[in-house]
C-alpha atoms as a PDB file:
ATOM      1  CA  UNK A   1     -19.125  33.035 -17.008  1.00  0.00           C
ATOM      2  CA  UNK A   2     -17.893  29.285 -16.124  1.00  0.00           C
ATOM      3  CA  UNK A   3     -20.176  27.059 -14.582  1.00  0.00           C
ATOM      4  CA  UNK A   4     -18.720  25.500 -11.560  1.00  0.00           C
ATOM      5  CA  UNK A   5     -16.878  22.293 -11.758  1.00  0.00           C
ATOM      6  CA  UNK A   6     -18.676  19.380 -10.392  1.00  0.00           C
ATOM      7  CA  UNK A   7     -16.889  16.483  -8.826  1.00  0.00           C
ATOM      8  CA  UNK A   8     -17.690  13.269  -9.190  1.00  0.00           C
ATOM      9  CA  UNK A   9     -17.849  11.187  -5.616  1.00  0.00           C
ATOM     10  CA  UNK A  10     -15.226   8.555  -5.505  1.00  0.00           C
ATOM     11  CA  UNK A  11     -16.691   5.088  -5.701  1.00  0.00           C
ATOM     12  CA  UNK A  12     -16.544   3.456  -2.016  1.00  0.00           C
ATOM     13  CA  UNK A  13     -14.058  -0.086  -3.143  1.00  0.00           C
ATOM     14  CA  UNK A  14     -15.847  -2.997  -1.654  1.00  0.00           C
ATOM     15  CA  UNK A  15     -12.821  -5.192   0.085  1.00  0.00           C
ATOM     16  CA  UNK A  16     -13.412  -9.130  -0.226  1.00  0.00           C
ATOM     17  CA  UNK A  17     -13.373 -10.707   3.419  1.00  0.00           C
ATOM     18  CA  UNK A  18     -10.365 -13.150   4.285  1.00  0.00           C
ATOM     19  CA  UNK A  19     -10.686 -16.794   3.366  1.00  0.00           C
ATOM     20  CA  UNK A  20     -11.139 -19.056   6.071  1.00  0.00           C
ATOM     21  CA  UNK A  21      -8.539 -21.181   7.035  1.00  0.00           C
ATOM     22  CA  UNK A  22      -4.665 -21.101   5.936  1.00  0.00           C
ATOM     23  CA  UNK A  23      -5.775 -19.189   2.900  1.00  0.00           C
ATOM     24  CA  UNK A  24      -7.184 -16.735   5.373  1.00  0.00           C
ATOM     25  CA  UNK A  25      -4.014 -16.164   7.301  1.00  0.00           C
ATOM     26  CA  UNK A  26      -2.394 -15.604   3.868  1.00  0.00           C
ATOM     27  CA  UNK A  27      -5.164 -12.829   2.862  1.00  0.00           C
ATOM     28  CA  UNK A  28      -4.741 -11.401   6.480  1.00  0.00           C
ATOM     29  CA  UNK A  29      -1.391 -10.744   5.828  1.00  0.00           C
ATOM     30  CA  UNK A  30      -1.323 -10.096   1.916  1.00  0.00           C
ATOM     31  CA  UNK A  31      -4.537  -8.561   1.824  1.00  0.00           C
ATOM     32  CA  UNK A  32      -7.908 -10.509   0.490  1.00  0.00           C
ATOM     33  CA  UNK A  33      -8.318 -10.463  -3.413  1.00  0.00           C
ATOM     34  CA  UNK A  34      -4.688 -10.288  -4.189  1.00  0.00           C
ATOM     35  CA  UNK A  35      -4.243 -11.523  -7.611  1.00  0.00           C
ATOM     36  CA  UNK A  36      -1.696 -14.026  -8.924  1.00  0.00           C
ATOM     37  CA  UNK A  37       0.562 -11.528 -10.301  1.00  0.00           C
ATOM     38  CA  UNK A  38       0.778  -9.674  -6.605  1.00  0.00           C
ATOM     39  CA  UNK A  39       1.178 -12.895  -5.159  1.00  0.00           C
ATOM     40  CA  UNK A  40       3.905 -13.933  -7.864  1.00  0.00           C
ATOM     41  CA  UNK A  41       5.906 -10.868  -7.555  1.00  0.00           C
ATOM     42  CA  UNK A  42       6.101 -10.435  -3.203  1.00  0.00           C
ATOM     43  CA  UNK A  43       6.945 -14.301  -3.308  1.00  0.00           C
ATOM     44  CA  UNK A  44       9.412 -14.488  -6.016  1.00  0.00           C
ATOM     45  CA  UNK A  45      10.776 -11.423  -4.615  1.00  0.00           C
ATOM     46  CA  UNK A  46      10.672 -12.402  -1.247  1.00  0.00           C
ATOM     47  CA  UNK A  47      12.742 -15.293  -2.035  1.00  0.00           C
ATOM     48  CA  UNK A  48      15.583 -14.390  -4.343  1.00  0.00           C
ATOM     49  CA  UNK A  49      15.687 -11.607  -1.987  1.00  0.00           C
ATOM     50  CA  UNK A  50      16.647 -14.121   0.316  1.00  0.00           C
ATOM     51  CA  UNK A  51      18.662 -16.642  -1.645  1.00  0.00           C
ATOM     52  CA  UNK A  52      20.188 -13.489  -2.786  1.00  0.00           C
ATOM     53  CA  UNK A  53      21.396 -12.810   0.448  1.00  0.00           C
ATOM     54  CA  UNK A  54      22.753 -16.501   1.055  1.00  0.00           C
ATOM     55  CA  UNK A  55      24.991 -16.470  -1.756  1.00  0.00           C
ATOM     56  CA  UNK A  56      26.168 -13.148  -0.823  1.00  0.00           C
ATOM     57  CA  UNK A  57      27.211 -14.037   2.726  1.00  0.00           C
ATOM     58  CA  UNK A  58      28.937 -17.392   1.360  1.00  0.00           C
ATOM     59  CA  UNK A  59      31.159 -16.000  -1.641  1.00  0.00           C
ATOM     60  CA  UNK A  60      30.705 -12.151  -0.785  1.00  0.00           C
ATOM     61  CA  UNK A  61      33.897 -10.278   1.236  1.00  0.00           C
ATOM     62  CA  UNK A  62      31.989 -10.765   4.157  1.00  0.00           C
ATOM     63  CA  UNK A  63      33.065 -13.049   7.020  1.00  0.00           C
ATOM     64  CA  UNK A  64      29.633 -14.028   8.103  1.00  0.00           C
ATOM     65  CA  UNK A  65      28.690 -17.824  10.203  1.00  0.00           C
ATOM     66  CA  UNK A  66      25.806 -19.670   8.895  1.00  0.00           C
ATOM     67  CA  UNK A  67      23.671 -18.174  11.546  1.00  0.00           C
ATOM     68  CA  UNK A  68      24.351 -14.740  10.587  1.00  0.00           C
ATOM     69  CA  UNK A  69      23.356 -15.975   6.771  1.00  0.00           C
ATOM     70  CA  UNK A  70      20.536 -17.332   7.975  1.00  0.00           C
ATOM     71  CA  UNK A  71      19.340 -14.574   9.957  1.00  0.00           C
ATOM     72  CA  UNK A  72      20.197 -12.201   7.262  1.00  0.00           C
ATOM     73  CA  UNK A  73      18.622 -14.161   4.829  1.00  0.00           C
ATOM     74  CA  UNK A  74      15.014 -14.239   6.880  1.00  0.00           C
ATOM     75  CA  UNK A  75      15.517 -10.340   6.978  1.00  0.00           C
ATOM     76  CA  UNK A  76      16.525 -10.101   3.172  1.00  0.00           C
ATOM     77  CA  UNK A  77      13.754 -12.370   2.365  1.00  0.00           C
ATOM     78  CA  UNK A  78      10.878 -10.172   4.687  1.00  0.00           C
ATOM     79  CA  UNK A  79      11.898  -6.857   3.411  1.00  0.00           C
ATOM     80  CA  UNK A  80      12.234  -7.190   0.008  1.00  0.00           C
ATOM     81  CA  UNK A  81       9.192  -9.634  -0.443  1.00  0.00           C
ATOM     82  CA  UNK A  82       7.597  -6.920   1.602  1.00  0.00           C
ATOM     83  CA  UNK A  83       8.417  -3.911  -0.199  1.00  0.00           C
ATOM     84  CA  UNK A  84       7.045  -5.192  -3.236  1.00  0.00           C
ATOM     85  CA  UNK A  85       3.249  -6.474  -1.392  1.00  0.00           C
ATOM     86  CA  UNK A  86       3.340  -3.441   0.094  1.00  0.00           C
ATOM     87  CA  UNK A  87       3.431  -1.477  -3.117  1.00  0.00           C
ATOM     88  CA  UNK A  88       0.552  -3.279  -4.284  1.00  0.00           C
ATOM     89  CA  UNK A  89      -2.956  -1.824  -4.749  1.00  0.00           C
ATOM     90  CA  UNK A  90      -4.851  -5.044  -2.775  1.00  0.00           C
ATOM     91  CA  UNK A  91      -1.983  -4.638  -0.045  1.00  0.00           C
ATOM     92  CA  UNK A  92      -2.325  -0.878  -0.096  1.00  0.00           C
ATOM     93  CA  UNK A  93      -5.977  -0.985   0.202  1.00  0.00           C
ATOM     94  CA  UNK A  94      -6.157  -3.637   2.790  1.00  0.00           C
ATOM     95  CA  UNK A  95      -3.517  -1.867   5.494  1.00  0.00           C
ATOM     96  CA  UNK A  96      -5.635   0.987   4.864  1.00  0.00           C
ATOM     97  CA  UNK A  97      -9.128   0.114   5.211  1.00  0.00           C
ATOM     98  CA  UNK A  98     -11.597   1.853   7.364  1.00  0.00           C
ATOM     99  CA  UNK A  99     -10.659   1.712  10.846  1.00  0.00           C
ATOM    100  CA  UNK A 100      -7.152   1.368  10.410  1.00  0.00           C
ATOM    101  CA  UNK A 101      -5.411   4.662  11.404  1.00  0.00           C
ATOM    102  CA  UNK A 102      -2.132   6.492  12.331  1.00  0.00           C
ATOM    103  CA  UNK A 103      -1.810   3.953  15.313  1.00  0.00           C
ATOM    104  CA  UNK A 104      -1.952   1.111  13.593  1.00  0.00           C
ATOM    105  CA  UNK A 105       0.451   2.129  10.811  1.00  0.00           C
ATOM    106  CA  UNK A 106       2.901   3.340  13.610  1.00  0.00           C
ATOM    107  CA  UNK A 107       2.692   0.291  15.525  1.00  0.00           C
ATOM    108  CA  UNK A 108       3.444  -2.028  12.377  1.00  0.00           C
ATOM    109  CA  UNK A 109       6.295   0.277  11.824  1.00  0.00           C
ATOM    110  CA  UNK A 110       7.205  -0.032  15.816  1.00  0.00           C
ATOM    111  CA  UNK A 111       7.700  -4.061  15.306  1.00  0.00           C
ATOM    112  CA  UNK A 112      10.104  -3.734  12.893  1.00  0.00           C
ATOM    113  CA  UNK A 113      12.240  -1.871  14.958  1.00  0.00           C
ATOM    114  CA  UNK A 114      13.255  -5.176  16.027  1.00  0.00           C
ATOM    115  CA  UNK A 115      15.032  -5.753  12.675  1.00  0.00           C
ATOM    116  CA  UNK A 116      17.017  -2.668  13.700  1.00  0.00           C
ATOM    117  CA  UNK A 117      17.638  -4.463  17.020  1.00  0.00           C
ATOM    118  CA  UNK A 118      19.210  -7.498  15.241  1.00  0.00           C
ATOM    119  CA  UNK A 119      21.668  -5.430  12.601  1.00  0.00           C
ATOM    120  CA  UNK A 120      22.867  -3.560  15.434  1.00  0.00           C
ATOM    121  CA  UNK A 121      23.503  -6.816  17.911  1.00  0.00           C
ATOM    122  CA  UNK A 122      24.641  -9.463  15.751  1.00  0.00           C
ATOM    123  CA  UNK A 123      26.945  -7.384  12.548  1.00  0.00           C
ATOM    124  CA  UNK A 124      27.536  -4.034  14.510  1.00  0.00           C
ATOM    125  CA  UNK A 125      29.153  -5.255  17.927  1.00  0.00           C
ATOM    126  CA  UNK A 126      25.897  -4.032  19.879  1.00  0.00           C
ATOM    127  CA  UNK A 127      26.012  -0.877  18.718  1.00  0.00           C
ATOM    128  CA  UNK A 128      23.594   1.318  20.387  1.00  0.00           C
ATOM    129  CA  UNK A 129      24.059   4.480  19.194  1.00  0.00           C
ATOM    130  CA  UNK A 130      23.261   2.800  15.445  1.00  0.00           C
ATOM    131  CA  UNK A 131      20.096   1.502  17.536  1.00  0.00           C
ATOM    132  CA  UNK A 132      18.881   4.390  18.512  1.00  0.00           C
ATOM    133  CA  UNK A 133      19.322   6.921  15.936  1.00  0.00           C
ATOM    134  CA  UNK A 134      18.113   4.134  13.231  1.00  0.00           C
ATOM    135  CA  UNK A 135      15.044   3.648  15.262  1.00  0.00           C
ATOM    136  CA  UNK A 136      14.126   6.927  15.957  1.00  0.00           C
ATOM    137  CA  UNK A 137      14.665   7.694  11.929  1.00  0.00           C
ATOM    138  CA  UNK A 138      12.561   5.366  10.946  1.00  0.00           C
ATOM    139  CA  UNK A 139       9.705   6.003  13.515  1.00  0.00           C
ATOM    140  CA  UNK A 140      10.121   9.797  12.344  1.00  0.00           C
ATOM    141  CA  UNK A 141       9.745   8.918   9.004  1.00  0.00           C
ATOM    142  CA  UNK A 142       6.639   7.188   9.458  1.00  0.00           C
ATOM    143  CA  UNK A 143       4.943   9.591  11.466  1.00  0.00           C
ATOM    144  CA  UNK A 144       5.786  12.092   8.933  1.00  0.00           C
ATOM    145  CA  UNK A 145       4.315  10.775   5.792  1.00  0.00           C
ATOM    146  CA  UNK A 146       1.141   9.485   8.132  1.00  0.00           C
ATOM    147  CA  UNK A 147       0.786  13.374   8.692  1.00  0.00           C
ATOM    148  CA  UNK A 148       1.366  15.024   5.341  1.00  0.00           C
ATOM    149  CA  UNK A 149      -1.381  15.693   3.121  1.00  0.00           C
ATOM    150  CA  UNK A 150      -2.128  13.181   0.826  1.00  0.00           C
ATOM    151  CA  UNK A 151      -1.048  14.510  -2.146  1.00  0.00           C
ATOM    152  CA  UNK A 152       2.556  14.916  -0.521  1.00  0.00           C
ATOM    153  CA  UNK A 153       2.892  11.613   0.725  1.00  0.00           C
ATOM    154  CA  UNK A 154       4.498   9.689  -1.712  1.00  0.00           C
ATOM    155  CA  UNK A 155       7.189  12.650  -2.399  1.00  0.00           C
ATOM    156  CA  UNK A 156       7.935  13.289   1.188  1.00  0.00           C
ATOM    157  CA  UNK A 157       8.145   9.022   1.339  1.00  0.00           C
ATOM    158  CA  UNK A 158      10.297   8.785  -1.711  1.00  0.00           C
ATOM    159  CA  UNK A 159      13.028  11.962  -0.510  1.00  0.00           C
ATOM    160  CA  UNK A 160      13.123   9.882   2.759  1.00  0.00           C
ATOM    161  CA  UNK A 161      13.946   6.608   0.804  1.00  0.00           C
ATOM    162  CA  UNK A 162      16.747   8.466  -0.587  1.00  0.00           C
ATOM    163  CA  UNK A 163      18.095   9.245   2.655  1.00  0.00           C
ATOM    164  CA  UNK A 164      17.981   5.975   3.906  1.00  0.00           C
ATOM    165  CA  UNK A 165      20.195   4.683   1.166  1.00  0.00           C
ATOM    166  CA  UNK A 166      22.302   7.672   1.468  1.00  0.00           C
ATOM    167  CA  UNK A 167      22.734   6.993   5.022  1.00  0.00           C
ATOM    168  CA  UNK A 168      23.181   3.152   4.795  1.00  0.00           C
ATOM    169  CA  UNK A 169      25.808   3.660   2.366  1.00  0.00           C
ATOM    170  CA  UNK A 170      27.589   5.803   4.748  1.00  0.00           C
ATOM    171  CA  UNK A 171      26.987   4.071   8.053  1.00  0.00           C
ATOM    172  CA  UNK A 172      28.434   0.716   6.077  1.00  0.00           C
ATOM    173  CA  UNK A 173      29.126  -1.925   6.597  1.00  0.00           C
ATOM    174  CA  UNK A 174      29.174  -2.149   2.822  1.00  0.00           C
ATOM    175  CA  UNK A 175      27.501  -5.946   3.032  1.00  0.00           C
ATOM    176  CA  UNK A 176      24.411  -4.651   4.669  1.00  0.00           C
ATOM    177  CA  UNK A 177      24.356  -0.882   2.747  1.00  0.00           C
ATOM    178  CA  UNK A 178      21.126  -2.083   1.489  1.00  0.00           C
ATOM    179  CA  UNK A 179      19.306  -2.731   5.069  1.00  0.00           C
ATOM    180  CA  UNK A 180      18.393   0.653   5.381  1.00  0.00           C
ATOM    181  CA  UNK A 181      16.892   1.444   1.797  1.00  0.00           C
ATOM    182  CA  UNK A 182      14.978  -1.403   1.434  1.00  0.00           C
ATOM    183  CA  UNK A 183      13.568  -1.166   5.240  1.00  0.00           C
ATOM    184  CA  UNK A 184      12.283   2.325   4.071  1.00  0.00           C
ATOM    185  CA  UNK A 185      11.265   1.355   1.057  1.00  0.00           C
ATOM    186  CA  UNK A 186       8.932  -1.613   2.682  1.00  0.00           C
ATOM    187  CA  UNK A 187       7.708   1.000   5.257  1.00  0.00           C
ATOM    188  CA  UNK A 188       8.066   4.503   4.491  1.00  0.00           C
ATOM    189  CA  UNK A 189       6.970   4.158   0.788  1.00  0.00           C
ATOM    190  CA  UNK A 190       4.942   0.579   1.165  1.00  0.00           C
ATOM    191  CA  UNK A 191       2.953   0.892   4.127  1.00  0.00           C
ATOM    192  CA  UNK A 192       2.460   4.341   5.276  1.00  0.00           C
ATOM    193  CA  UNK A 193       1.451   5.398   1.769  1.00  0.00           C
ATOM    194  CA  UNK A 194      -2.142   4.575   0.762  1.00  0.00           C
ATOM    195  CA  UNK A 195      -2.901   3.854  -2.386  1.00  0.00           C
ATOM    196  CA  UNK A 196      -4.008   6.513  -4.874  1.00  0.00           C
ATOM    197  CA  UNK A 197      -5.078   4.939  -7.758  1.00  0.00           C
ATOM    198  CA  UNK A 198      -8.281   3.765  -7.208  1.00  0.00           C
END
């Protein structure tokens, strides 16, 4: 006869307080106790994301004004330097500490609807229906992963990643294909997905 299996009780993770001053604001938004190499990698990404972008709209097949490069390249330069802080452990664990639940994770979701907003005004000839049905995707997907079990998050984040790119490369225009993915990615598998490491 087997003896039972006894777990071992996860260790609580102590998370540092923000810095004050600027360096504060930065932990506040990075999480506190992010090392260089987190740091390193949502900045550098963050900005060839967005250079990335610039070059695109100025030799790409696009027909884009500066504005639209520039607005384009703050977007760029947000999501992708966010998808990669949000797939760190110290970002991970600081969007969800104690006390931070389903509401808050929604409403950070909610503000980027905004971005959504933007695409659909300024490269889509205000188009609405893109609004809506974007939107309503991506607050769908969020409250989805926020209510699987945890050990289904990350799957049911990753298959809804896929669609997202599937769907951007459908719904073109083929300059901004990768809006959609990398919005997921930053959101669905960043933010709404704890991390499960630790």
């Amino acid at each position: 006869m087997s003896s039972p299996t006894v777990t071992e009780p996860r260790a609580v993770q102590v998370i540092p307080e923000p810095r004050p001053g600027p360096l504060g604001s930065w932990d506040r938004f990075m999480g506190p106790g992010a090392t260089r190499g987190e740091n390193g990698l949502a900045l550098g990404s963050s900005l060839l994301g967005a250079a990335g972008i610039v070059v695109y709209g100025l030799v790409g097949p696009g027909r884009w004004s500066g504005w639209q490069i520039g607005v384009l390249a703050v977007l760029g330069g947000d999501l992708l330097g966010g998808a990669v802080a949000n797939a760190t452990q110290t970002t991970k664990r600081w969007y969800h500490r104690p006390g931070r639940g389903a509401r808050q994770h929604m409403g950070f979701t909610a503000m980027h609807v905004g971005y959504v907003a933007l695409v659909a005004w300024l490269f889509r000839g205000l188009d609405v229906a893109y609004f809506a049905w974007v939107s309503a995707a991506l607050l769908g997907s969020a409250a989805a992963v926020l209510r699987s079990p945890g050990y289904l998050k990350r799957p049911v984040a990753a298959g809804l990643v896929a669609g997202a790119a599937v769907a951007g490369a459908l719904t073109g225009p083929p300059a901004l294909a990768w809006f959609l993915p990398v919005l997921w990615l930053k959101l669905i598998a960043g933010h709404a997905v704890p991390d499960v490491s630790s």
